[in-house]
N, C-alpha and C. Protein backbone atom coordinates (compact mmCIF):
# COMPACT_ATOMS: atom_id res chain seq x y z
N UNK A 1 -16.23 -15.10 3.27
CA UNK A 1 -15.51 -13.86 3.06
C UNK A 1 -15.36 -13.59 1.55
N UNK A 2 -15.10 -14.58 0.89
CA UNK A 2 -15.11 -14.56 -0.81
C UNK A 2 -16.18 -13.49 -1.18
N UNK A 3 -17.53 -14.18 -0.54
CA UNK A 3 -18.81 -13.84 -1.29
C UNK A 3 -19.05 -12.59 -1.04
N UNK A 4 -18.26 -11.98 0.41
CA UNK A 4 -18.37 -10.31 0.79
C UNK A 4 -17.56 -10.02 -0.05
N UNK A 5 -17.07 -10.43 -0.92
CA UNK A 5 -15.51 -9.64 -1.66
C UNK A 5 -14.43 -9.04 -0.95
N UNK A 6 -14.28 -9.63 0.69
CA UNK A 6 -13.14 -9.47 0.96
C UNK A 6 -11.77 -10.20 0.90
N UNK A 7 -12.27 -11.18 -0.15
CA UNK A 7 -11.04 -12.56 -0.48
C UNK A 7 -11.03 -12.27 -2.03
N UNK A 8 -9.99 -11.85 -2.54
CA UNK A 8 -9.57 -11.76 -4.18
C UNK A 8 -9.42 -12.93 -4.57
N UNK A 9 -9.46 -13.09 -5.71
CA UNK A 9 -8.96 -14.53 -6.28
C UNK A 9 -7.36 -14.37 -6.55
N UNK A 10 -7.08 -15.26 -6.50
CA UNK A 10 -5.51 -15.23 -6.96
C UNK A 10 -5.01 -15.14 -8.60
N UNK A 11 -4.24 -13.66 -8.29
CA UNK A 11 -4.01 -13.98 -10.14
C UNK A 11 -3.27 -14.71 -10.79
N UNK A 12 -3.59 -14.90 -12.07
CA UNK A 12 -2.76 -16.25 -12.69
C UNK A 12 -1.38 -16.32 -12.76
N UNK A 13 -0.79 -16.89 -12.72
CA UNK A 13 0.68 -17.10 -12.26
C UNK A 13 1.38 -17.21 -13.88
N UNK A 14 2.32 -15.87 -14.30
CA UNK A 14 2.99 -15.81 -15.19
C UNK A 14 4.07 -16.73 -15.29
N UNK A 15 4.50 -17.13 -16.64
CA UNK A 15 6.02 -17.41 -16.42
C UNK A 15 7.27 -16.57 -16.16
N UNK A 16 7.98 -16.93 -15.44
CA UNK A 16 9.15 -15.84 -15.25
C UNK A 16 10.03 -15.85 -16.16
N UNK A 17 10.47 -14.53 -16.41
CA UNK A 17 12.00 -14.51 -17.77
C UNK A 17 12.82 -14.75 -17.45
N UNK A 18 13.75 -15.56 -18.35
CA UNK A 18 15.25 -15.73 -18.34
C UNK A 18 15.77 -14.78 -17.94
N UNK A 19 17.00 -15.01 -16.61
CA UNK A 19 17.67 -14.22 -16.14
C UNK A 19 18.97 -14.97 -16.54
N UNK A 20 20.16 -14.05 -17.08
CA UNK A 20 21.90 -14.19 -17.47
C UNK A 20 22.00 -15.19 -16.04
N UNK A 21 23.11 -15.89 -16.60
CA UNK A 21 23.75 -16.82 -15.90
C UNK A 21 24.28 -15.86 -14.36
N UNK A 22 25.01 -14.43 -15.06
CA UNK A 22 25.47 -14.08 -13.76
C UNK A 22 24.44 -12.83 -13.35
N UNK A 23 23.39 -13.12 -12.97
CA UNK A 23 22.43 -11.58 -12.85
C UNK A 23 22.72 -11.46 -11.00
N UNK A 24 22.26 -12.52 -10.35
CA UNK A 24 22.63 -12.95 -9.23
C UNK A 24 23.94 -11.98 -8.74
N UNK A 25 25.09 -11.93 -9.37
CA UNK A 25 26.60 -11.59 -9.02
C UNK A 25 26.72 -9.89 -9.15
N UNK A 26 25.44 -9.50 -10.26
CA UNK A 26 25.41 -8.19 -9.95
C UNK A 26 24.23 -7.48 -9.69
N UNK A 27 23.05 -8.30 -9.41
CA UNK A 27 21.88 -7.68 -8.50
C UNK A 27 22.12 -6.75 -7.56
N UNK A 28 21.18 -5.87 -7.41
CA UNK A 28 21.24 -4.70 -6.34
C UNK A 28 19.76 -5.28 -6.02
N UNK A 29 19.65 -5.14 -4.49
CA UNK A 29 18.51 -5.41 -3.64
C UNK A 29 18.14 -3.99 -3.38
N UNK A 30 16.70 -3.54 -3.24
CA UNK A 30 16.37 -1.95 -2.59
C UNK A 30 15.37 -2.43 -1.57
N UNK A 31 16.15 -2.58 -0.37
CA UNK A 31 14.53 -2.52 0.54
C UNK A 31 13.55 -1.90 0.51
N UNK A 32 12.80 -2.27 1.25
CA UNK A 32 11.44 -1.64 0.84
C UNK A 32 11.01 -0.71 2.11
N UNK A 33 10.43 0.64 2.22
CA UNK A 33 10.31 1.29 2.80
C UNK A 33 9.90 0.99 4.50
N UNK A 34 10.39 0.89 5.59
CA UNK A 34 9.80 0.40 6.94
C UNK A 34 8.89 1.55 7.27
N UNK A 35 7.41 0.72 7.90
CA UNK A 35 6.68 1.63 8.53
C UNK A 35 6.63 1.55 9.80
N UNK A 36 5.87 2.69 10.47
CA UNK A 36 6.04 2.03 11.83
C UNK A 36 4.22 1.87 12.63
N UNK A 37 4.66 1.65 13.12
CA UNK A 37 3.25 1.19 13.97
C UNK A 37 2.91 2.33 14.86
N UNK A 38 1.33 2.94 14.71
CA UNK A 38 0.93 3.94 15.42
C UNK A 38 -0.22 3.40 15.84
N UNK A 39 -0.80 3.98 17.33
CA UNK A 39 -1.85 3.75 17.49
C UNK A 39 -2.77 5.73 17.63
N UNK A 40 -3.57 6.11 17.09
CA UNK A 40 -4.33 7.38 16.76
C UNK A 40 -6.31 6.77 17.59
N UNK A 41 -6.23 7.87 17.66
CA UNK A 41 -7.84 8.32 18.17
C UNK A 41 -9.14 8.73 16.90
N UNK A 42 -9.53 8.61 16.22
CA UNK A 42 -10.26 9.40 15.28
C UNK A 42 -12.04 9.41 15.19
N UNK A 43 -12.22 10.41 14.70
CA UNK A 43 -13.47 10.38 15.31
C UNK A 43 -14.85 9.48 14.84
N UNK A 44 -15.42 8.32 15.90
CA UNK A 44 -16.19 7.79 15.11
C UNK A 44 -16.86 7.31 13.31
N UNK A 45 -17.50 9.00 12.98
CA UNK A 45 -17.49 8.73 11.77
C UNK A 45 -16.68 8.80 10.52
N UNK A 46 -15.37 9.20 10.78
CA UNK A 46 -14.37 9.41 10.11
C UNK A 46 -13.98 7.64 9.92
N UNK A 47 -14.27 6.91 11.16
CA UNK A 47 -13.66 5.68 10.77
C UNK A 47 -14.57 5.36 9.96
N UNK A 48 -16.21 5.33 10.57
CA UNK A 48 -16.88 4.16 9.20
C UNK A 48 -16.78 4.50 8.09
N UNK A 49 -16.46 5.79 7.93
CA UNK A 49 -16.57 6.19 6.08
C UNK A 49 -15.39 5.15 6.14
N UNK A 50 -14.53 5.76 6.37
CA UNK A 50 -13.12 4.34 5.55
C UNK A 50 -13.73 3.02 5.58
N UNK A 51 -14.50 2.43 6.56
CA UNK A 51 -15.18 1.06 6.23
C UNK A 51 -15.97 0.89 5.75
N UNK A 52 -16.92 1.98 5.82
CA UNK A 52 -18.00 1.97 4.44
C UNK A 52 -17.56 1.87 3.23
N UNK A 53 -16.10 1.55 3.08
CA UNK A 53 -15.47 1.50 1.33
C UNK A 53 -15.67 0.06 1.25
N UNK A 54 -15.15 -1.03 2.09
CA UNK A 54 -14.96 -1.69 1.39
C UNK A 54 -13.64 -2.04 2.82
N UNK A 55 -12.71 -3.12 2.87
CA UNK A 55 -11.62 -3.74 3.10
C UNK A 55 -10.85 -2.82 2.83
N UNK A 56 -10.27 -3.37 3.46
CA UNK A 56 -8.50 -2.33 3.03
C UNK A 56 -8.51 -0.50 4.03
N UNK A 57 -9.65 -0.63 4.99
CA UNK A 57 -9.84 0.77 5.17
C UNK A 57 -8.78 1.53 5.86
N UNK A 58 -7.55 1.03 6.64
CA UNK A 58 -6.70 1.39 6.92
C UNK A 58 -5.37 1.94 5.85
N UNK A 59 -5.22 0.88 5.33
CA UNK A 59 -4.89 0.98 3.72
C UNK A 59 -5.07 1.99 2.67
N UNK A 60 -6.61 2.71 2.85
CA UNK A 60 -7.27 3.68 2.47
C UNK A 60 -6.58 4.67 3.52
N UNK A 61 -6.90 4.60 4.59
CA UNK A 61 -6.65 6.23 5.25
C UNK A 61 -5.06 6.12 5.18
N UNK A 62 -4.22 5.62 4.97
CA UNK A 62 -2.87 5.85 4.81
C UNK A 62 -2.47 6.80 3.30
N UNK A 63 -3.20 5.83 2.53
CA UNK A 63 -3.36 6.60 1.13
C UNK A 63 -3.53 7.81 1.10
N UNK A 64 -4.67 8.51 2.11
CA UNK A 64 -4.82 9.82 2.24
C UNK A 64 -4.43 10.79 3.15
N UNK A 65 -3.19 10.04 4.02
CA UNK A 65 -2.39 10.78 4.66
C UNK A 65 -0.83 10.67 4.02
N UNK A 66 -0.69 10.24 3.19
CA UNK A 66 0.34 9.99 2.15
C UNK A 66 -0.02 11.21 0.79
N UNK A 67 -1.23 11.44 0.29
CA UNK A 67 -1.51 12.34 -0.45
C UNK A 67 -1.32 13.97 0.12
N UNK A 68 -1.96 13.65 1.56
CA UNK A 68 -1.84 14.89 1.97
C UNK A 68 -0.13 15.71 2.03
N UNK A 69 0.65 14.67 2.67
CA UNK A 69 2.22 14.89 3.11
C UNK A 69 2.54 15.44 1.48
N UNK A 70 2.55 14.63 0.44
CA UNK A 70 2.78 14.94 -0.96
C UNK A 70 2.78 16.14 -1.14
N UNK A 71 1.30 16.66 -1.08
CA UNK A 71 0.92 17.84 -1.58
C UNK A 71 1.22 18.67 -0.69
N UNK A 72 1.64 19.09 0.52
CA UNK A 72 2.01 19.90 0.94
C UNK A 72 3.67 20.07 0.82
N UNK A 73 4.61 18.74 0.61
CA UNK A 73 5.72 18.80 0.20
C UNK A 73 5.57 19.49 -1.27
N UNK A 74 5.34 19.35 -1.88
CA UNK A 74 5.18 20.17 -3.51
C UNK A 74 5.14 21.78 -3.30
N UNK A 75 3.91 21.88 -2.24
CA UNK A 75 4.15 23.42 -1.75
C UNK A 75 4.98 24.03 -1.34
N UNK A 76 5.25 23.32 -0.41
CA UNK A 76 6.62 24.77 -0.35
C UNK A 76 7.90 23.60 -0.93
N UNK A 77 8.36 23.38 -1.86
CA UNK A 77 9.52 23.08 -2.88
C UNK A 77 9.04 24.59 -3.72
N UNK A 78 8.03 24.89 -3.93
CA UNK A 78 7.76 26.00 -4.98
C UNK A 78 8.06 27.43 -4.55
C-alpha cells in the first residue's frame, strides 16, 4: 500500500511547548464538529472520477459538497 501511495509516512514528531503550571485549570475544550453517516446512490462515473484521484475519494466528494453548501450560503447572505 506504501508503494501505491496510499500509506503516508509519518511526520516527524515536534517537541511540544511549555504549557503554565495552571493552563489545565483554565483550558476551554471545543469539540469537534459530529458528522453523520449517510448512505447516497451516485452515478457510476461520478464515483470513479473521485477514485481516479487518488485515496481519500470520499474525503474528496465531501470537500465538494461542503464547497457547494458555502457558496450558496454566501449567496443569499448578499
Amino acid at each position: 500500500m506504501k508503494e501505491r501511495g496510499e500509506i503516508a509516512s509519518p511526520a516527524k514528531a515536534t517537541e511540544a511547548p511549555e504549557l503554565p503550571d495552571d493552563f489545565w485549570e483554565t483550558a476551554q475544550v471545543e469539540l469537534p464538529k459530529t458528522k453523520k453517516a449517510v448512505s447516497m446512490r451516485v452515478d457510476p462515473d461520478i464515483l470513479e472520477f473521485f477514485k481516479s484521484q487518488g485515496g481519500g475519494h470520499l474525503t474528496k466528494m465531501h470537500s465538494v459538497l461542503r464547497a457547494y453548501v458555502d457558496a450558496h450560503k454566501k449567496l443569499s447572505a448578499e
